[in-house]
Protein backbone atom coordinates (compact mmCIF):
# COMPACT_ATOMS: atom_id res chain seq x y z
CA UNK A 1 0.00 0.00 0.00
CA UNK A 2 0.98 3.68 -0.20
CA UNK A 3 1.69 5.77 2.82
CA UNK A 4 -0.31 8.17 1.95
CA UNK A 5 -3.54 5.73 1.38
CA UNK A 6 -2.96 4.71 4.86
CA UNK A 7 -2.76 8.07 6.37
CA UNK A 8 -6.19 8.58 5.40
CA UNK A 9 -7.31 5.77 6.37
CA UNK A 10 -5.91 6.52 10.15
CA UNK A 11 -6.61 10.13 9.43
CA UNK A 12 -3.12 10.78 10.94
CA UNK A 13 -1.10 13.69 10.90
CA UNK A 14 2.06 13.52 8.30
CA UNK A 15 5.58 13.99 8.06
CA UNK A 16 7.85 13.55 5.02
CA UNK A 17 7.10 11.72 1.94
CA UNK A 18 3.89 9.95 1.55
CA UNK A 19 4.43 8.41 -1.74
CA UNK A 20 6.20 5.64 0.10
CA UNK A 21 5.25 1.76 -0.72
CA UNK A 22 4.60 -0.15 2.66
CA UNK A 23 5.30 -3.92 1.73
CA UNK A 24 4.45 -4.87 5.53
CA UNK A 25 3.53 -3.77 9.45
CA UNK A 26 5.42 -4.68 12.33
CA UNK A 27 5.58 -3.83 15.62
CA UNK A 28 9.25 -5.35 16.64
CA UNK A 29 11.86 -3.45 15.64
CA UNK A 30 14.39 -6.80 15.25
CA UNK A 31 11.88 -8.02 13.08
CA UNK A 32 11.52 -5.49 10.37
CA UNK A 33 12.10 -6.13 7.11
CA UNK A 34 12.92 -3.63 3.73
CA UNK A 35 9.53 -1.69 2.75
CA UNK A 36 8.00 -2.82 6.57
CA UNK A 37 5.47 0.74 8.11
CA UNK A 38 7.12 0.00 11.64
CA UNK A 39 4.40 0.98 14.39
CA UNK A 40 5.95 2.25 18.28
CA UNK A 41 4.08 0.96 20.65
CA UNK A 42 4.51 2.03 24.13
CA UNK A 43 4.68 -1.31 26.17
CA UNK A 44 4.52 -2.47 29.80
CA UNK A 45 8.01 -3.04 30.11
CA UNK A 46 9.66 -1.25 27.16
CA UNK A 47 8.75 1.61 24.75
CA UNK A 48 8.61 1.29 20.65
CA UNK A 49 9.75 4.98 20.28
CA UNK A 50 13.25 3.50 21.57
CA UNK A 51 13.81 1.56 18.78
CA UNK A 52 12.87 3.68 15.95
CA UNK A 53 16.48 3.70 15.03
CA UNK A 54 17.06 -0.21 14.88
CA UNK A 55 13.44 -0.63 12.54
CA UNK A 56 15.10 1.93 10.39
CA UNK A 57 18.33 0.27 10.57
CA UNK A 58 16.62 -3.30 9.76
CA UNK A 59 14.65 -2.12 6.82
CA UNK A 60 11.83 0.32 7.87
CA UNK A 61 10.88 2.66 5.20
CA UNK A 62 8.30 4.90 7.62
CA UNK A 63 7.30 4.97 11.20
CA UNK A 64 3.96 5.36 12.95
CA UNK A 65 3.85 6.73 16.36
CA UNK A 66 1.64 8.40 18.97
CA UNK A 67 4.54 11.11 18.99
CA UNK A 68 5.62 13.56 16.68
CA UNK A 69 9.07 13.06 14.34
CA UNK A 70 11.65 14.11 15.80
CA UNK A 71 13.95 16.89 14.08
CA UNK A 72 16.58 14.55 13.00
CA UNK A 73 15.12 11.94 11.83
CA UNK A 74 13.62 12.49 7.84
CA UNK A 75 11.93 9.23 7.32
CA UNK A 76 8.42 9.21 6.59
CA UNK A 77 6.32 9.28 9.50
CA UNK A 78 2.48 8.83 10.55
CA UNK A 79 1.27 10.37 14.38
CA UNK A 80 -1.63 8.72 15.76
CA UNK A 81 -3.78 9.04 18.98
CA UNK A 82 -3.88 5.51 19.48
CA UNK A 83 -0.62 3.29 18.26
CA UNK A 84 -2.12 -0.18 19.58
CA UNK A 85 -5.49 0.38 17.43
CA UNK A 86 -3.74 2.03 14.27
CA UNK A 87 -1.91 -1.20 14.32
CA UNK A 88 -4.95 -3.58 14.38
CA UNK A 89 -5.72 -1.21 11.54
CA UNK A 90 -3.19 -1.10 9.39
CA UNK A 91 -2.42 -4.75 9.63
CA UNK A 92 -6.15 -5.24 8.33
CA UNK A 93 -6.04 -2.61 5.68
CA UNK A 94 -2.34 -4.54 4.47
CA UNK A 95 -3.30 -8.06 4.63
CA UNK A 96 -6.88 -7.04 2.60
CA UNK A 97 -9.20 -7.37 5.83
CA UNK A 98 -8.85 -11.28 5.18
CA UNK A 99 -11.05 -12.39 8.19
CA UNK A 100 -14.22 -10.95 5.79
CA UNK A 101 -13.18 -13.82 3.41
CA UNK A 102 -13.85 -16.39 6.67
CA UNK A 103 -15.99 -17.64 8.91
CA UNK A 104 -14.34 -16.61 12.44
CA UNK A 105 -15.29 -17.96 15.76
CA UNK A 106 -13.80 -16.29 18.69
CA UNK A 107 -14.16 -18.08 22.12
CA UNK A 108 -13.53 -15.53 25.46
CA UNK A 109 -13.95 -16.35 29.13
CA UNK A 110 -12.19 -17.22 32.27
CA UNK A 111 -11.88 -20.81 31.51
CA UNK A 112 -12.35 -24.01 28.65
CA UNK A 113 -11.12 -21.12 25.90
CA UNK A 114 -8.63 -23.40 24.30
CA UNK A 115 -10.32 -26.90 24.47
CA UNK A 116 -13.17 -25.44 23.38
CA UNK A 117 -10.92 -23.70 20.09
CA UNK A 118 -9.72 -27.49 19.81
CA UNK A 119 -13.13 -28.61 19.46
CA UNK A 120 -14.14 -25.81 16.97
CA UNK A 121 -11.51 -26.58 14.95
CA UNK A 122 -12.05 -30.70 14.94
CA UNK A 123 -15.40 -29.91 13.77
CA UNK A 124 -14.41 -27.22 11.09
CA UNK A 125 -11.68 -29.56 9.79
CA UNK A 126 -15.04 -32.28 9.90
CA UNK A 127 -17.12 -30.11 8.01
CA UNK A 128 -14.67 -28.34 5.35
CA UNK A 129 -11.23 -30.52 5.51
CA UNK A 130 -9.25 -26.90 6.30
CA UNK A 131 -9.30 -25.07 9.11
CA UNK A 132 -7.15 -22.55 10.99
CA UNK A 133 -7.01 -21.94 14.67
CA UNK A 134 -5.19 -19.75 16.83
CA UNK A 135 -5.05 -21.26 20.71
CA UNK A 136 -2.80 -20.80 23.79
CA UNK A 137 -0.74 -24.33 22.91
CA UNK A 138 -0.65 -23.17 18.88
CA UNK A 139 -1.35 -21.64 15.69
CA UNK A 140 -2.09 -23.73 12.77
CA UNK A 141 -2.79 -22.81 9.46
CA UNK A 142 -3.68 -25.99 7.59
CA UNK A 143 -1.51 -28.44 8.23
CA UNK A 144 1.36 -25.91 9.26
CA UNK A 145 1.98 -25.73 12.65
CA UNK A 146 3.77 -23.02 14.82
CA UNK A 147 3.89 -22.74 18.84
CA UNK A 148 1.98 -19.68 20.29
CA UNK A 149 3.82 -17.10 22.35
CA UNK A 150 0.47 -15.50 23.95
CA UNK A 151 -3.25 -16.53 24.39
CA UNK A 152 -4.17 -14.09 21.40
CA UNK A 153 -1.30 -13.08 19.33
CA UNK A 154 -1.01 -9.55 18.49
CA UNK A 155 -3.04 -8.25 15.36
CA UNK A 156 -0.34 -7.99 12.82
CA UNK A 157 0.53 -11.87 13.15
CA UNK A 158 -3.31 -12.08 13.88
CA UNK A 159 -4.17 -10.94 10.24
CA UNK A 160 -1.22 -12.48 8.55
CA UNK A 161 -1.99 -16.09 9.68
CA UNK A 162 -5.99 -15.62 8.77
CA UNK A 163 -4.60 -14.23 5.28
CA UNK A 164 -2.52 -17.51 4.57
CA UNK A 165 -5.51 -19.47 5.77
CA UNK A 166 -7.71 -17.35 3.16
CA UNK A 167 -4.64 -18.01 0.67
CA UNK A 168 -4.89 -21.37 1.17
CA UNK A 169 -8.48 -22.18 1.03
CA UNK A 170 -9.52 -22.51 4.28
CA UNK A 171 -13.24 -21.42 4.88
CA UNK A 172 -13.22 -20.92 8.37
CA UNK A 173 -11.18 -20.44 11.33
CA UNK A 174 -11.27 -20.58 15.00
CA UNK A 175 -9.48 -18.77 17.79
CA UNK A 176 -8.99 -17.83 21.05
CA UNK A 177 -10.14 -13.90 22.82
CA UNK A 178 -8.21 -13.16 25.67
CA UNK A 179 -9.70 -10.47 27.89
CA UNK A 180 -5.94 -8.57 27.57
CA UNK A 181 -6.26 -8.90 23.39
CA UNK A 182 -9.13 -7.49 23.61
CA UNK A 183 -8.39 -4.41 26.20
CA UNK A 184 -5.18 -4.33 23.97
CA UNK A 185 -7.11 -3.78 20.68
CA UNK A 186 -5.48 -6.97 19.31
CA UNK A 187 -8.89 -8.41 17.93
CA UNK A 188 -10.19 -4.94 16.51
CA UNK A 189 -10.65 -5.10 12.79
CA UNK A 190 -11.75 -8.85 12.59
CA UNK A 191 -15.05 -9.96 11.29
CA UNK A 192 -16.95 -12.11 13.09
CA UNK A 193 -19.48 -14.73 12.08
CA UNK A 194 -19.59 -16.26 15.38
CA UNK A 195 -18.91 -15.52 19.65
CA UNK A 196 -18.57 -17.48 22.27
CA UNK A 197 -18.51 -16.54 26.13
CA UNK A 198 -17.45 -20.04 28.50
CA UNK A 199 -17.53 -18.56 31.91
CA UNK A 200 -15.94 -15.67 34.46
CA UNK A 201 -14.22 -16.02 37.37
CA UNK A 202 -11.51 -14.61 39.23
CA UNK A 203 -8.31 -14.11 37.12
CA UNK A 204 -6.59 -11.05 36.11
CA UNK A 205 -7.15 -9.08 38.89
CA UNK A 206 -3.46 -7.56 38.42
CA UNK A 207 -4.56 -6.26 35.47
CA UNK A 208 -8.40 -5.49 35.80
CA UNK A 209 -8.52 -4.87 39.30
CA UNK A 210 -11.84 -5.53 39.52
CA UNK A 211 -14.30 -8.35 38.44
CA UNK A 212 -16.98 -5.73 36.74
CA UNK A 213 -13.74 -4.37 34.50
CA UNK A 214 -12.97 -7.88 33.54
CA UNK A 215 -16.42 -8.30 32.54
CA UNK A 216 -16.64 -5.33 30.80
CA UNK A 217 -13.61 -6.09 28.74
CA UNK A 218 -14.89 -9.49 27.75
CA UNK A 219 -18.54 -7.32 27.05
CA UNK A 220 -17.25 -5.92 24.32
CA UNK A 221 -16.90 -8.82 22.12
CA UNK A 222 -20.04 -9.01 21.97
CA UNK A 223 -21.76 -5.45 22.55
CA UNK A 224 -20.86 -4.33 19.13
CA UNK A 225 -17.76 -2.58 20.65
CA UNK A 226 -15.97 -5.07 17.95
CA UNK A 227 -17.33 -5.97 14.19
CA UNK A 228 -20.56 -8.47 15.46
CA UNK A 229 -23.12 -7.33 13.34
CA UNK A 230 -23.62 -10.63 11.61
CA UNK A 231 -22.32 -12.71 14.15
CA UNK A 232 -24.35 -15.08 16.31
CA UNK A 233 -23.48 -15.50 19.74
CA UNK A 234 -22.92 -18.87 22.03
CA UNK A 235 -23.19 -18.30 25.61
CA UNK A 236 -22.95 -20.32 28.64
CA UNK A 237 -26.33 -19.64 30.48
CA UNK A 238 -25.41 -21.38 33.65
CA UNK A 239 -22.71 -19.09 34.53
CA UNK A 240 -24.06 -15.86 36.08
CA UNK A 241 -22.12 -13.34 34.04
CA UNK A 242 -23.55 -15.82 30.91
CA UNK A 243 -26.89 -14.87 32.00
CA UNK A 244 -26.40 -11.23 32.37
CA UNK A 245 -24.19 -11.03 29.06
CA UNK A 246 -27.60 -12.57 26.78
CA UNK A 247 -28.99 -9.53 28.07
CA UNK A 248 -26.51 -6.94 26.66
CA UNK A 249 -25.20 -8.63 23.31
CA UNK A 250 -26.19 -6.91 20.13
CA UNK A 251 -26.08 -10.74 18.75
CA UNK A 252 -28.38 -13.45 18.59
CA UNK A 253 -27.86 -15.84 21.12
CA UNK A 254 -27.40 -19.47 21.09
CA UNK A 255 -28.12 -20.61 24.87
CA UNK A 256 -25.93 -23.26 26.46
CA UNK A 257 -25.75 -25.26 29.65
CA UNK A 258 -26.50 -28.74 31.45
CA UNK A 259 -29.87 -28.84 31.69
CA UNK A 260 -30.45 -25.59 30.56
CA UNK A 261 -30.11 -23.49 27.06
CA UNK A 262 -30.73 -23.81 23.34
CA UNK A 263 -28.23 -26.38 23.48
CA UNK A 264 -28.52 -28.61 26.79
CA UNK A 265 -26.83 -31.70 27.73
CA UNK A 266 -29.79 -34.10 28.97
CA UNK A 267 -27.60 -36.71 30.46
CA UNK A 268 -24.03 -37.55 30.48
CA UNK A 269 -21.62 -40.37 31.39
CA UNK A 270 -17.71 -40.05 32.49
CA UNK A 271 -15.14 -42.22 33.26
CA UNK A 272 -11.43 -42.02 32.79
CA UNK A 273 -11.75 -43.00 29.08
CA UNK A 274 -13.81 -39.97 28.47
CA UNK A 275 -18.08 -38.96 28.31
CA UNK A 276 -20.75 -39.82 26.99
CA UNK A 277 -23.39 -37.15 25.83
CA UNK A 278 -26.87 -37.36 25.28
CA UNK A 279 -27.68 -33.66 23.79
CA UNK A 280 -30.16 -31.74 22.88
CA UNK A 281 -29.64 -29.21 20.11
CA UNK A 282 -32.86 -26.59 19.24
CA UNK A 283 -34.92 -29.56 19.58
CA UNK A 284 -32.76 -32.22 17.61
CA UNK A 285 -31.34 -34.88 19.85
CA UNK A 286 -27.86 -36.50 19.44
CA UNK A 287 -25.59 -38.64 21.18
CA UNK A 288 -21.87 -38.04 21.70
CA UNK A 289 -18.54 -40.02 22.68
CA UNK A 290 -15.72 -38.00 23.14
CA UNK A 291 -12.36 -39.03 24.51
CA UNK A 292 -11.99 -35.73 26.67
CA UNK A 293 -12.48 -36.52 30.39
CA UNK A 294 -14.90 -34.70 32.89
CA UNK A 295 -17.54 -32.42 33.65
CA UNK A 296 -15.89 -29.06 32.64
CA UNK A 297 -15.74 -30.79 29.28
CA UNK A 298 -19.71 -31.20 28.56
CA UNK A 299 -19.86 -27.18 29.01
CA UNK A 300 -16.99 -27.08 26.05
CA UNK A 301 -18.65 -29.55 23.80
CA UNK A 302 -21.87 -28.08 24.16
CA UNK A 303 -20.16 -24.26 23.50
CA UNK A 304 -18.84 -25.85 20.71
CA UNK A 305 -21.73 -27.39 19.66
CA UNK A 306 -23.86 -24.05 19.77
CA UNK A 307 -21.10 -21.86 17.87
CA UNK A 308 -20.83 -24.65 14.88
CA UNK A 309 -24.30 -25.15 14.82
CA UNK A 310 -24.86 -20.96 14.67
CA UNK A 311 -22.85 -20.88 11.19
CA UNK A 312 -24.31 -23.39 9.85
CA UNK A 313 -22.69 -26.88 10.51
CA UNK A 314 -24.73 -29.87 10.28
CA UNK A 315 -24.95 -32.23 13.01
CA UNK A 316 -23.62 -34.94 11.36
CA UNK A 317 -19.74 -33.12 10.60
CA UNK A 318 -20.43 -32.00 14.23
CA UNK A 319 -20.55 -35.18 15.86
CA UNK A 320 -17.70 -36.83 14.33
CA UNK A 321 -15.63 -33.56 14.57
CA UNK A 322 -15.74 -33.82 18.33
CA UNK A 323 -15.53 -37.33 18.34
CA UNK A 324 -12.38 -37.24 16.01
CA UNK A 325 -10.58 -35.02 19.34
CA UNK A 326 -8.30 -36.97 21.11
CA UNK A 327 -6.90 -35.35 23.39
CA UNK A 328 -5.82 -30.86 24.07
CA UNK A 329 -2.48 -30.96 25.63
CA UNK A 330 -2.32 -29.88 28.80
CA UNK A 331 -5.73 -29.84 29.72
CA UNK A 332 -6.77 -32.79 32.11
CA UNK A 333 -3.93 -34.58 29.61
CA UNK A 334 -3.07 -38.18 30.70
CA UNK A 335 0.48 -38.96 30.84
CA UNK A 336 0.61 -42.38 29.24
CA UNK A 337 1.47 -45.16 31.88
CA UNK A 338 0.28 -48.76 32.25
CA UNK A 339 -0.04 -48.64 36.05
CA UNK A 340 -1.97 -48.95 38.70
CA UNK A 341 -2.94 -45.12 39.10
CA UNK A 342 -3.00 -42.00 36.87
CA UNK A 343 -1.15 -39.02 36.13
CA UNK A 344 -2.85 -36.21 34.53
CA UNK A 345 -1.38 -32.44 33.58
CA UNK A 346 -3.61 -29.34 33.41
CA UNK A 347 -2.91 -25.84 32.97
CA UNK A 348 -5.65 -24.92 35.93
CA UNK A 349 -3.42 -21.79 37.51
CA UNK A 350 -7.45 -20.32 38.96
CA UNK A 351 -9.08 -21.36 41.96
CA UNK A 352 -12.18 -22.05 39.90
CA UNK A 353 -10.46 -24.13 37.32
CA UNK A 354 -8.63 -25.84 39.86
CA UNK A 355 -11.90 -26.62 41.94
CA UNK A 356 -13.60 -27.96 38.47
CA UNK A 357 -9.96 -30.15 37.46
CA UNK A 358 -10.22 -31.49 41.24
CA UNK A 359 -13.66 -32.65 40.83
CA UNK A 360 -13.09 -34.40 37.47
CA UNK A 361 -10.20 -36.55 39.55
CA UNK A 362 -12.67 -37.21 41.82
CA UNK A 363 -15.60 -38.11 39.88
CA UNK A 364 -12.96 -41.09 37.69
CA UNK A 365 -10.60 -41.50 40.64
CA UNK A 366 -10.79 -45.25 42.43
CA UNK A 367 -8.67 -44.16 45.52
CA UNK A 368 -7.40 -40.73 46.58
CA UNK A 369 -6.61 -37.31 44.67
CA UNK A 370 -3.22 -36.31 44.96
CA UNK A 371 -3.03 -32.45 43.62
CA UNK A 372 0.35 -30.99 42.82
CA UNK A 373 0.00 -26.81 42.30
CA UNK A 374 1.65 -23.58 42.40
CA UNK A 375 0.77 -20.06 41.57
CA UNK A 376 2.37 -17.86 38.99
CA UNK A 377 4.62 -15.05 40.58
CA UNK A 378 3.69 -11.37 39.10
CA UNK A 379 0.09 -12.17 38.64
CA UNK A 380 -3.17 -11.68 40.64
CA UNK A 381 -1.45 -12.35 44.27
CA UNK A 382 -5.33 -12.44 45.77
CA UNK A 383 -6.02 -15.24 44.24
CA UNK A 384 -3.58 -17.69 46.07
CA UNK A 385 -5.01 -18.82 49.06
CA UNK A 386 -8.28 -19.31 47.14
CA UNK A 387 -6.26 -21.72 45.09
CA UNK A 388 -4.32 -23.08 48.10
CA UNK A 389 -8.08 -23.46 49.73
CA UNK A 390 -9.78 -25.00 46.01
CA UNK A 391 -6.78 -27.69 46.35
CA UNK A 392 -7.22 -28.81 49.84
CA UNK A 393 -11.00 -29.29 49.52
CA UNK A 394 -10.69 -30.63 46.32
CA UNK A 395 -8.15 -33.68 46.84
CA UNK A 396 -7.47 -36.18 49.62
CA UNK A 397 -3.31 -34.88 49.42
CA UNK A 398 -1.32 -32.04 48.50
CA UNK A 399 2.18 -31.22 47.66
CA UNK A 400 2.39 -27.20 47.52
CA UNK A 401 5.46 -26.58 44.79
CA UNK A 402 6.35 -23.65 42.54
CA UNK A 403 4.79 -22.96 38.81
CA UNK A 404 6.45 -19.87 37.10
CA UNK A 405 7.77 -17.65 40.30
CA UNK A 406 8.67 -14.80 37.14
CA UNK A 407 10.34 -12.08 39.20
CA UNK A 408 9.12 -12.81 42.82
CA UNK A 409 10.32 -15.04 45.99
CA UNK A 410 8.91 -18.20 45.28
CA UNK A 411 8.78 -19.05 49.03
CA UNK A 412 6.41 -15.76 49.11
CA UNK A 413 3.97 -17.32 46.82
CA UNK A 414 3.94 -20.60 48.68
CA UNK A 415 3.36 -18.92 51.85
CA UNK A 416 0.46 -17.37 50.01
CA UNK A 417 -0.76 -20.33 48.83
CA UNK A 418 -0.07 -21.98 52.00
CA UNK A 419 -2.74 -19.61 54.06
CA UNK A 420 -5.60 -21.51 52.24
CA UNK A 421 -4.11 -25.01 52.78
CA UNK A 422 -4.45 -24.23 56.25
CA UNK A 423 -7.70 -22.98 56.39
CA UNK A 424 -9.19 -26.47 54.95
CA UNK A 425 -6.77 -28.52 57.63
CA UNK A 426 -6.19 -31.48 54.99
CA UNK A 427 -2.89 -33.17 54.72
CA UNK A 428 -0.33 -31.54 53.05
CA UNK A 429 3.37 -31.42 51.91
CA UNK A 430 5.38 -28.40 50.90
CA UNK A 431 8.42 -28.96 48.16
CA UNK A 432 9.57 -25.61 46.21
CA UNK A 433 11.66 -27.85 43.47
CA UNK A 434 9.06 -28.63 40.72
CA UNK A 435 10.88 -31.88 40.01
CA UNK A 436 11.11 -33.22 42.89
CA UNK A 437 7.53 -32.19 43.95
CA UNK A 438 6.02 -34.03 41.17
CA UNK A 439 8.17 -37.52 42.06
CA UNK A 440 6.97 -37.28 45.57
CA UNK A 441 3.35 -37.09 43.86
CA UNK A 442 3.99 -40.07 41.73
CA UNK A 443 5.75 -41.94 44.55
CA UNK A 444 3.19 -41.39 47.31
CA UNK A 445 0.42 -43.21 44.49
CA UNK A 446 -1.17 -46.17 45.22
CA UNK A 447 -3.61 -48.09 43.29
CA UNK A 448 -6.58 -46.28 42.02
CA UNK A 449 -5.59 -42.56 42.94
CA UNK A 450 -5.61 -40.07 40.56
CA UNK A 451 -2.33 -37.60 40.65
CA UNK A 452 -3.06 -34.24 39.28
CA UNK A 453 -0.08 -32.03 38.09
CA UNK A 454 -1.87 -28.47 37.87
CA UNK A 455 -0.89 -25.06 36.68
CA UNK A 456 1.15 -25.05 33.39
CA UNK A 457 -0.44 -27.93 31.40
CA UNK A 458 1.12 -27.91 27.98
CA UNK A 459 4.09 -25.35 28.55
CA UNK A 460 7.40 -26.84 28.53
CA UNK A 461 9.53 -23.58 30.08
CA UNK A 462 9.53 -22.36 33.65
CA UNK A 463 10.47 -18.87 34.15
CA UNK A 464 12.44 -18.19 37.25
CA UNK A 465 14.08 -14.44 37.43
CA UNK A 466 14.31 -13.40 34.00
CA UNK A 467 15.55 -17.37 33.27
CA UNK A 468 13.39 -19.17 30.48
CA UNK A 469 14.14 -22.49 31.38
CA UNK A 470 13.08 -26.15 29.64
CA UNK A 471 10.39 -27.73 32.07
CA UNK A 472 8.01 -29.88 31.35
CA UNK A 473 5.14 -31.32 33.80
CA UNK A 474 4.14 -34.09 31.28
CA UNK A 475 7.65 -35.27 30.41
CA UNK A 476 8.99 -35.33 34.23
CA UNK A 477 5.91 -36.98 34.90
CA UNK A 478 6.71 -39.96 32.33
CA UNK A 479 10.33 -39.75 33.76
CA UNK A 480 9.28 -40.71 37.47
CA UNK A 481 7.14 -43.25 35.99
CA UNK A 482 9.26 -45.25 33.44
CA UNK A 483 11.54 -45.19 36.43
CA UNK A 484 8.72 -46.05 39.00
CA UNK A 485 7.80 -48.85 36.48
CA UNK A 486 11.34 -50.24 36.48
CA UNK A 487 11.19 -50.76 40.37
């Protein structure tokens, strides 16, 4: 595109030469490439407008910026009000707006967001062979796969990854909403054909501070804040915010819930092998086997269900698209062992998803439930002894260790954690090493117990300090127990 077509488009103010030919948008400044528009964006923890420089240096041909040009510097540049949302627009207007070409699902809420993507995208691949989705564990496009830095990624890789799936013939895509892309005006300029709200609890307090700002933020996806005006809307009416959000959608609603809703689960099954469904869907009744495990998981069938059904799926491509899911790693993910007892992974790191995980383990569990947790440092401290409390009542044993500690004490957060253990007065053990916290877990088993390994699910990195380091719950896991099988 030309500069100047763009300027008008942002109706920014100008500097320099608008005749300039913008190949590409980015918002790195290492990752610019010759002809890139680079856009400054003023971050938590560092500042764009530092690194005009190194874009130029790597390539940039003009700059966009909530600031004025400074006198020395003659490339072109573009001033904004808003840098974050003249990025979700720019990256639209260069990538030709390809979500318009789609049929996008986006999925928002506390918890299920990414097994319920998984879902979407088993039955989209059912239905049209090609699909694209964009989750917490990944981003595929096709059959290319890439892993996912963030929840939501930001809206330039956003709209490049829908335009190869529109390049490559896929008719519809699925993806995940995080409240933060959306504050963050990472999902503005996407068309939506359908919307999906799971549930809301407490998370993200650090950022939202309070739990009407994190609904609000999570409103907006479907309050026509964002491009919903021929999108149909799947919401979970057994959650409380779910009830209040049918009220202030501009969408039509698809209802869902257990006994409840447009779309209502009128009996189900579970056992360690997975659940069986009998559903109800606008009057049409179906039965489902799916390999996913526990209660939390007939809310994200049915969610998925309701969205698929709401653009136009047939029941048919829907059934065997969920039945064709065999397993979303890290959620309630069994690591494979032919033993006695289980060992699951699950990225519950919320007192309410850790509370729902718990009561799955109980509901397939012969013996006890052993829960292993810890809570992420530089998040949402309020919300640790209500996790410390959520795994005491939940399981039989617990082994307090450390998840992602970031920049704090990780003895702080245990101590945290450690004020709800001791509320509940259940038996408990407190081991900071993650390793060796998860082979006590697997050595204290005993026939028929259920071990739960809760808080990072699929990640395979701790971060300690400012330390990125390989660690993976599901791979330690099947270290303790190829060597516990050995003894």
């Amino acid at each position: 595109m030309i500069l100047g077509d763009l300027a008008r488009v942002l109706d920014a103010e100008t500097f320099g030469d608008m005749n300039v030919r913008i190949t590409s948008v980015s918002h790195v400044a290492s990752k610019c490439a010759p002809g890139d528009l680079f856009v400054a964006i003023k971050g938590f923890r560092f500042d764009g407008n530092d690194y005009v420089q190194q874009a130029v240096a790597a390539g940039a041909v003009a700059i966009l910026s909530e600031f004025p040009r400074p006198e020395h510097l003659k490339l072109p540049w573009l001033r904004v009000a808003n840098a974050r949302q003249a990025l979700a627009r720019v990256a639209a207007e260069v990538y030709g707006h390809p979500s318009r070409f789609l049929q996008l699902i986006a999925v928002t809420g506390t918890n299920g967001k990414t097994t319920t993507v998984y879902l979407l995208d088993a039955v989209l691949r059912a239905a049209y062979s090609k699909s694209a989705m964009l989750s917490t564990v990944c981003t595929r496009v096709g059959e290319k796969v890439s892993a996912s830095e963030r929840t939501t990624p930001e809206s330039t890789d956003i709209q490049r990854l829908l335009r190869e799936a529109v390049d490559l013939g896929c008719p519809a895509a699925a993806m995940e909403a995080s409240s933060h892309a959306i504050d963050l005006h990472r999902v503005d300029e996407l068309h939506f054909s359908s919307v999906v709200f799971t549930n809301l609890t407490q998370d993200h307090l650090d950022y939202h501070k309070t739990m009407q700002a994190y609904y609000e933020v999570k409103r907006r996806l479907f309050d026509g804040t964002l491009d919903v005006r021929n999108a149909m809307a799947a919401i979970n009416i057994d959650c409380p915010y779910g009830k209040r959000l049918i009220g202030e959608t501009v969408c039509p609603v698809i209802s869902y819930g257990i006994n409840s809703g447009q779309v209502r689960a009128l009996g189900y099954e579970m056992s360690i092998e997975g659940l069986w469904l009998a559903v109800e869907v606008m009057g049409e009744q179906v039965e489902i086997r799916s390999k996913l495990v526990g209660r939390p998981n007939v809310y994200n069938i049915l969610a998925a269900i309701a969205a698929t059904r709401s653009i136009g799926i047939d029941m048919g491509k829907i059934v065997k698209g969920v039945e064709s899911l065999e397993r979303v790693p890290g959620r309630f993910d069994r690591v494979p062992f032919d033993g006695d007892f289980a060992v699951f992974v699950d990225y519950a790191h919320t007192d309410d998803a850790l509370s729902n995980v718990l009561a799955t383990a109980r509901e397939v569990a012969k013996g006890r439930v052993i829960c292993l947790f810890g809570c992420g440092g530089d998040r949402d401290p309020l919300k640790r002894p209500k996790m410390g409390k959520a795994a005491a009542l939940g399981s039989d044993l617990v082994i307090l260790t450390s998840d992602n500690p970031r920049s704090e004490d990780p003895e702080k957060i245990m101590d945290q954690a450690e004020e709800g253990l001791r509320q509940v007065g259940r038996p408990y053990k407190r081991v900071a090493d993650r390793r060796e916290a998860i082979g006590l877990a697997i050595s204290l088993a005993r026939a028929g117990d259920v071990v739960v390994l809760a808080g990072k699910g699929h990640e395979d990195y701790q971060l300690i300090g400012d330390k990125k380091l390989h660690f993976d719950d599901r791979e330690v896991a099947a270290e303790y127990l190829a060597a516990y099988q050995r003894t």
